[in-house]
C-alpha atoms as a PDB file:
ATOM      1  CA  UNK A   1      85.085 -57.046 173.365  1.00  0.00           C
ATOM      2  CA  UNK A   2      85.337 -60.525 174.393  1.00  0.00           C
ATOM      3  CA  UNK A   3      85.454 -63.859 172.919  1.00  0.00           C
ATOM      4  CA  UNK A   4      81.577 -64.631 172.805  1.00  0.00           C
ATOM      5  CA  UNK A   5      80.549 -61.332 171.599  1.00  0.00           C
ATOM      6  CA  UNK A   6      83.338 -61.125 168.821  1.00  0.00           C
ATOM      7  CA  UNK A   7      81.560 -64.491 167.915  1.00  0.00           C
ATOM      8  CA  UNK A   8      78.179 -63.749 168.093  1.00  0.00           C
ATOM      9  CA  UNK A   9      79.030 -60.612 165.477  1.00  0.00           C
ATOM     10  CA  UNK A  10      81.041 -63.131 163.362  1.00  0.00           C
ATOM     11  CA  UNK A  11      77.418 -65.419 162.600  1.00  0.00           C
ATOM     12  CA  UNK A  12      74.770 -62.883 162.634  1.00  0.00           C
ATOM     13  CA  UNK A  13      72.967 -62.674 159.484  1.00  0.00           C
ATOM     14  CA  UNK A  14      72.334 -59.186 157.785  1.00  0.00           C
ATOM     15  CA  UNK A  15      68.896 -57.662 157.062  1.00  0.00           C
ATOM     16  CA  UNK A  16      69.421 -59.169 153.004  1.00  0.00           C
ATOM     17  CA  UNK A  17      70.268 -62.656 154.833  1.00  0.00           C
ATOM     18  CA  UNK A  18      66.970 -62.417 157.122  1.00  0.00           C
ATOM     19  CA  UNK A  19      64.765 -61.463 154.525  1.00  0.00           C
ATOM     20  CA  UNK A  20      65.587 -64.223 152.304  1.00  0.00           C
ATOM     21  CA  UNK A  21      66.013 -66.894 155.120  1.00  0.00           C
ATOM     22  CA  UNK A  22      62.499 -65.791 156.124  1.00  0.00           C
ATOM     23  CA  UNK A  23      60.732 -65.824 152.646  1.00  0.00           C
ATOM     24  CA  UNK A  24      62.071 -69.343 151.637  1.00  0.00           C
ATOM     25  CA  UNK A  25      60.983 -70.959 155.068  1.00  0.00           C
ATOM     26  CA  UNK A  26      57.843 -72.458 155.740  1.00  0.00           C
ATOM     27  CA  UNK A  27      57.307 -73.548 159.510  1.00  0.00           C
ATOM     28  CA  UNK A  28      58.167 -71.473 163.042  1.00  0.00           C
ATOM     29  CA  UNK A  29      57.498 -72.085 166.800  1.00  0.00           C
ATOM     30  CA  UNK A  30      55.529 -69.777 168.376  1.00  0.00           C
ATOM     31  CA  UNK A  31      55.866 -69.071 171.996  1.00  0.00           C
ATOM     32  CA  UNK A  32      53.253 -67.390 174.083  1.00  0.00           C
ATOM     33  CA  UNK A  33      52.411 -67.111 177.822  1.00  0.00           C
ATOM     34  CA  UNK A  34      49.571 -68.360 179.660  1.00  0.00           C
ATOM     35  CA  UNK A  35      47.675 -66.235 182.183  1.00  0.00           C
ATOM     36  CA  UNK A  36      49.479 -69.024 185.006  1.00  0.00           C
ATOM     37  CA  UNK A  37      52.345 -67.973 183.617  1.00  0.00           C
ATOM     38  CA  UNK A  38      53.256 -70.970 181.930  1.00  0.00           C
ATOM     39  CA  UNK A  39      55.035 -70.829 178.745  1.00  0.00           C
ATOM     40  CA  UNK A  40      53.317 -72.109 175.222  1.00  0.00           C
ATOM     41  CA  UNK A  41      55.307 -73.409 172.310  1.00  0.00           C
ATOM     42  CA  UNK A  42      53.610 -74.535 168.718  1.00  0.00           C
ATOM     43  CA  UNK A  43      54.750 -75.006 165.645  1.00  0.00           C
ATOM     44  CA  UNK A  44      52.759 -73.170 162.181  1.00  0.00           C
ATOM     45  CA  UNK A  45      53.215 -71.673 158.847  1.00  0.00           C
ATOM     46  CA  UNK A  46      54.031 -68.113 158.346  1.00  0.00           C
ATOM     47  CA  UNK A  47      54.476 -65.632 155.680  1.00  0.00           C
ATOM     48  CA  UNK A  48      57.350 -62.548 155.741  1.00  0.00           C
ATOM     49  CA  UNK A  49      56.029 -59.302 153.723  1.00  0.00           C
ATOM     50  CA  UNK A  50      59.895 -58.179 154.760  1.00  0.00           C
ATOM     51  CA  UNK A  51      58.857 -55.964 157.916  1.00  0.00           C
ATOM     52  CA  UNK A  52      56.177 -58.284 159.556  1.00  0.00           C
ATOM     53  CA  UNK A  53      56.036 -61.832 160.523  1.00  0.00           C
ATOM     54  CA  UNK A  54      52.224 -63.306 159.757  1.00  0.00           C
ATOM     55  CA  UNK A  55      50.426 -66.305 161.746  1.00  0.00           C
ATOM     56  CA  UNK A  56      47.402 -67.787 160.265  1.00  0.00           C
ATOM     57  CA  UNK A  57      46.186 -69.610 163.511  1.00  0.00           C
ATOM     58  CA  UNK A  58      43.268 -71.238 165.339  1.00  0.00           C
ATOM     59  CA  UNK A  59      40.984 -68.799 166.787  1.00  0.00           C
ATOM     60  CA  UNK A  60      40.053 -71.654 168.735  1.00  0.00           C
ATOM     61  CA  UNK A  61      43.661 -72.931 170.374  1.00  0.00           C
ATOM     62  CA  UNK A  62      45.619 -71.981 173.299  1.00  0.00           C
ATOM     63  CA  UNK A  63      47.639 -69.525 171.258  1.00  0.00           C
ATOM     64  CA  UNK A  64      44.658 -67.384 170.304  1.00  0.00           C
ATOM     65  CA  UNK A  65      43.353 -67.275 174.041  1.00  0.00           C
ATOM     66  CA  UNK A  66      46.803 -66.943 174.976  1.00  0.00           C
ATOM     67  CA  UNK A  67      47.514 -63.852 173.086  1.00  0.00           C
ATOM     68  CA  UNK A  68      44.127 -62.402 173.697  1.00  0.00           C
ATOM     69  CA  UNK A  69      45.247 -62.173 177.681  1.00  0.00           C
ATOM     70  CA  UNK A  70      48.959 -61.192 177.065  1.00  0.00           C
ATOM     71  CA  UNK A  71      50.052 -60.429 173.223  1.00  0.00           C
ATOM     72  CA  UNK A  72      53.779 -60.583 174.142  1.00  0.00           C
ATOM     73  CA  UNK A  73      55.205 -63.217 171.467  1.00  0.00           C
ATOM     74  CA  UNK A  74      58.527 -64.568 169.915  1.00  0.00           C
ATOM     75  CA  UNK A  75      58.577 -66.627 167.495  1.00  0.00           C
ATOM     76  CA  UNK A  76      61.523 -68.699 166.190  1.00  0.00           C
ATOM     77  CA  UNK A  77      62.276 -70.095 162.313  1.00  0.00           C
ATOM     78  CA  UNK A  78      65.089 -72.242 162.200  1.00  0.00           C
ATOM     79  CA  UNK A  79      67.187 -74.762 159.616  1.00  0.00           C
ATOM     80  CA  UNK A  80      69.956 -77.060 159.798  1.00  0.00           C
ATOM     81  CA  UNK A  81      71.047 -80.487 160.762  1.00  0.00           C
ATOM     82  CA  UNK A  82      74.699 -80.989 161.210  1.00  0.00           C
ATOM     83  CA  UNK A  83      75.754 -78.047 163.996  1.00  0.00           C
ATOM     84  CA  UNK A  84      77.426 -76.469 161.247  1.00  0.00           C
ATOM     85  CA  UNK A  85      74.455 -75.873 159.450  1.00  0.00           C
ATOM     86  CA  UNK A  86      72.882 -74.531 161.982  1.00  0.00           C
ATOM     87  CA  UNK A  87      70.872 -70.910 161.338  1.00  0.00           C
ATOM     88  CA  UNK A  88      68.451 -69.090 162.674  1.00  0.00           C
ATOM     89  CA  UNK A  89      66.374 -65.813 163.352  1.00  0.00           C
ATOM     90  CA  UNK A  90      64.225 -65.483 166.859  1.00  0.00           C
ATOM     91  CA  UNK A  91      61.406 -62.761 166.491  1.00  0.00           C
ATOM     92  CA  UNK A  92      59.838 -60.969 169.587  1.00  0.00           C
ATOM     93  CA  UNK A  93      57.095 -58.357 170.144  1.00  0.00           C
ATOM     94  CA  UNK A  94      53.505 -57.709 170.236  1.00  0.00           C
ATOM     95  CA  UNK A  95      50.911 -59.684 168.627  1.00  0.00           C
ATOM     96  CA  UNK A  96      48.319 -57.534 166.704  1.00  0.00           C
ATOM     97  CA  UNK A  97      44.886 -59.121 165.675  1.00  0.00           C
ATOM     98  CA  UNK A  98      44.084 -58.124 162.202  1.00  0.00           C
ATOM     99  CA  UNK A  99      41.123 -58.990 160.274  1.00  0.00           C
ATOM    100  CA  UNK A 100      37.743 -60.371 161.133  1.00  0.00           C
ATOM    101  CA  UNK A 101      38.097 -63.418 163.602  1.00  0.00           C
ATOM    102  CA  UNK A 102      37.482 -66.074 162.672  1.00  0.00           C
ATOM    103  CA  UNK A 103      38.359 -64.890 158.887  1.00  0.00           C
ATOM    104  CA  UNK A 104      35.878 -65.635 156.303  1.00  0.00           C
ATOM    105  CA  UNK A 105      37.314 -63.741 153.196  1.00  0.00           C
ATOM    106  CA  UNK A 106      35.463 -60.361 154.285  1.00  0.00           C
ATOM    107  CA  UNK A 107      37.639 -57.233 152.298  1.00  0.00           C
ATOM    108  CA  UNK A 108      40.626 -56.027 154.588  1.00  0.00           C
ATOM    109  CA  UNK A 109      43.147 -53.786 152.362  1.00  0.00           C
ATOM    110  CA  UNK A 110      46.019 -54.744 155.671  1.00  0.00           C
ATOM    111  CA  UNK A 111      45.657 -58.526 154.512  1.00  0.00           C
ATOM    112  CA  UNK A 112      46.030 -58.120 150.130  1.00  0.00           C
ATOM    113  CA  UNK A 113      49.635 -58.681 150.556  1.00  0.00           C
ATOM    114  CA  UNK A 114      50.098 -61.835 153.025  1.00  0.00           C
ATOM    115  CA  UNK A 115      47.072 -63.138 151.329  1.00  0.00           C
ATOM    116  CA  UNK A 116      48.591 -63.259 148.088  1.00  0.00           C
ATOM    117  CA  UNK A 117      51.653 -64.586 150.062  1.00  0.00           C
ATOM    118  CA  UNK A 118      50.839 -67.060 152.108  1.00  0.00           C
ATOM    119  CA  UNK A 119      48.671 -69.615 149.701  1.00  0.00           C
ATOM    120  CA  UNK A 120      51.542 -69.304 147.192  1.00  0.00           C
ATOM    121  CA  UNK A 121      54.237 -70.070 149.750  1.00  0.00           C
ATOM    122  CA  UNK A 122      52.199 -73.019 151.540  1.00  0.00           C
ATOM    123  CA  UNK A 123      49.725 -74.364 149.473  1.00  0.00           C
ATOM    124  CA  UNK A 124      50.683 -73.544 146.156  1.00  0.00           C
ATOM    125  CA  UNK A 125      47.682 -71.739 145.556  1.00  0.00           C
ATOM    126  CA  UNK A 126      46.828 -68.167 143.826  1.00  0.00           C
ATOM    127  CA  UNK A 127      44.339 -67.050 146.483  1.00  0.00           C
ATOM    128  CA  UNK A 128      43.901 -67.655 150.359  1.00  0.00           C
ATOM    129  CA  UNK A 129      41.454 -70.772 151.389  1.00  0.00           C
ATOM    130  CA  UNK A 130      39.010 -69.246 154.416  1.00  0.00           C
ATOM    131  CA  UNK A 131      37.559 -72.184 156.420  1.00  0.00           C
ATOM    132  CA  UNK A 132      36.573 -70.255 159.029  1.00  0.00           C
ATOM    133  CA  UNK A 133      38.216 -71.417 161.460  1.00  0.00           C
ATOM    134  CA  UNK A 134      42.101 -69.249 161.036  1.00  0.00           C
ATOM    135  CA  UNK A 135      42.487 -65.840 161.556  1.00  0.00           C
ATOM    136  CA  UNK A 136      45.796 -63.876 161.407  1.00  0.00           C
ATOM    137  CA  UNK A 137      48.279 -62.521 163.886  1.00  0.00           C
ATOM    138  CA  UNK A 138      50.845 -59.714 162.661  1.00  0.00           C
ATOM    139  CA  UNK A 139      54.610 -59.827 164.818  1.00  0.00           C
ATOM    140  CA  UNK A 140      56.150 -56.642 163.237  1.00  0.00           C
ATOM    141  CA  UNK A 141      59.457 -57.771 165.270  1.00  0.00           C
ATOM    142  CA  UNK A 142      60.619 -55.273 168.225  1.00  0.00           C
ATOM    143  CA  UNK A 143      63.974 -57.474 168.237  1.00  0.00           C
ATOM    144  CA  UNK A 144      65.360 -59.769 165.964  1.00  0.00           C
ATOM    145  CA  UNK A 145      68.228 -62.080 166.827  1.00  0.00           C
ATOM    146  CA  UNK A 146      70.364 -64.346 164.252  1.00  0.00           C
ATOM    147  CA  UNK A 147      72.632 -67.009 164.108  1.00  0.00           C
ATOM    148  CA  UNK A 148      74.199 -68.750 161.062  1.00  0.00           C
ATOM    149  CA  UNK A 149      76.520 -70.951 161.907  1.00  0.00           C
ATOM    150  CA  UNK A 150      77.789 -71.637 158.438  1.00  0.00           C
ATOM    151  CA  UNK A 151      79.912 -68.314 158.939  1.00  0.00           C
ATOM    152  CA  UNK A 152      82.085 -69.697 161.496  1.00  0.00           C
END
């Protein structure tokens, strides 16, 4: 094993390290692909149940249309200043489409949990704002890759 691997080992965070990273942070970029081919990176509040990563996003912006083409995603949620500080987690899979689109509140048993969730989390609220306007994307992570910096 060399050098760089040894180290990589050293600052990965565990699955109890992840899970808690993930439910205290609020904001991730969110990378998708174009039909060109061209890569899309934007920023937006998420909410961890502990096995999927949830985006409530724009039906209406790139993103959506993006994923509707090609659902391949990875998202990234990130902290620290000082390089020291530095930690991470980098999500990547397949986008699924859940709910009605845009949502309006109609009953979905899949969304009880992030909806009780996410308002808490972002808004400080007891139950999910609709505009109609969001809908939500599930990432239920095919790979996962940490850093934590704070270990070396």
């Amino acid at each position: 094993m060399d050098d760089t691997q040894r180290r990589g080992r050293r600052i990965m965070m565990t699955p109890e390290e992840v899970d808690a990273f993930l439910r205290t942070q609020r904001t991730c970029r969110v990378a998708t692909v174009s039909p060109d081919g061209r890569p899309h990176v934007g920023a937006l509040w998420f909410a961890w149940d502990g096995r999927s990563l949830w985006l409530y996003s724009i039906t209406r912006s790139r993103r959506w249309a993006d994923l509707r083409k090609d659902p391949r995603i990875s998202v990234v949620v990130d902290a620290g200043e000082s390089y020291d500080e530095l930690r991470g987690v980098e999500l990547s899979g397949t986008a699924a489409f859940v709910g009605e689109a845009p949502r309006t509140g109609e009953p979905c048993p899949e969304l009880d949990e992030v909806e009780r969730l996410f308002p808490q989390k972002n808004f400080g609220l007891p139950q999910m704002p609709h505009d109609g306007r969001h809908a939500w994307l599930r990432l239920t992570p095919e790979s996962i890759v940490t850093w934590d910096f704070r270990k070396l």
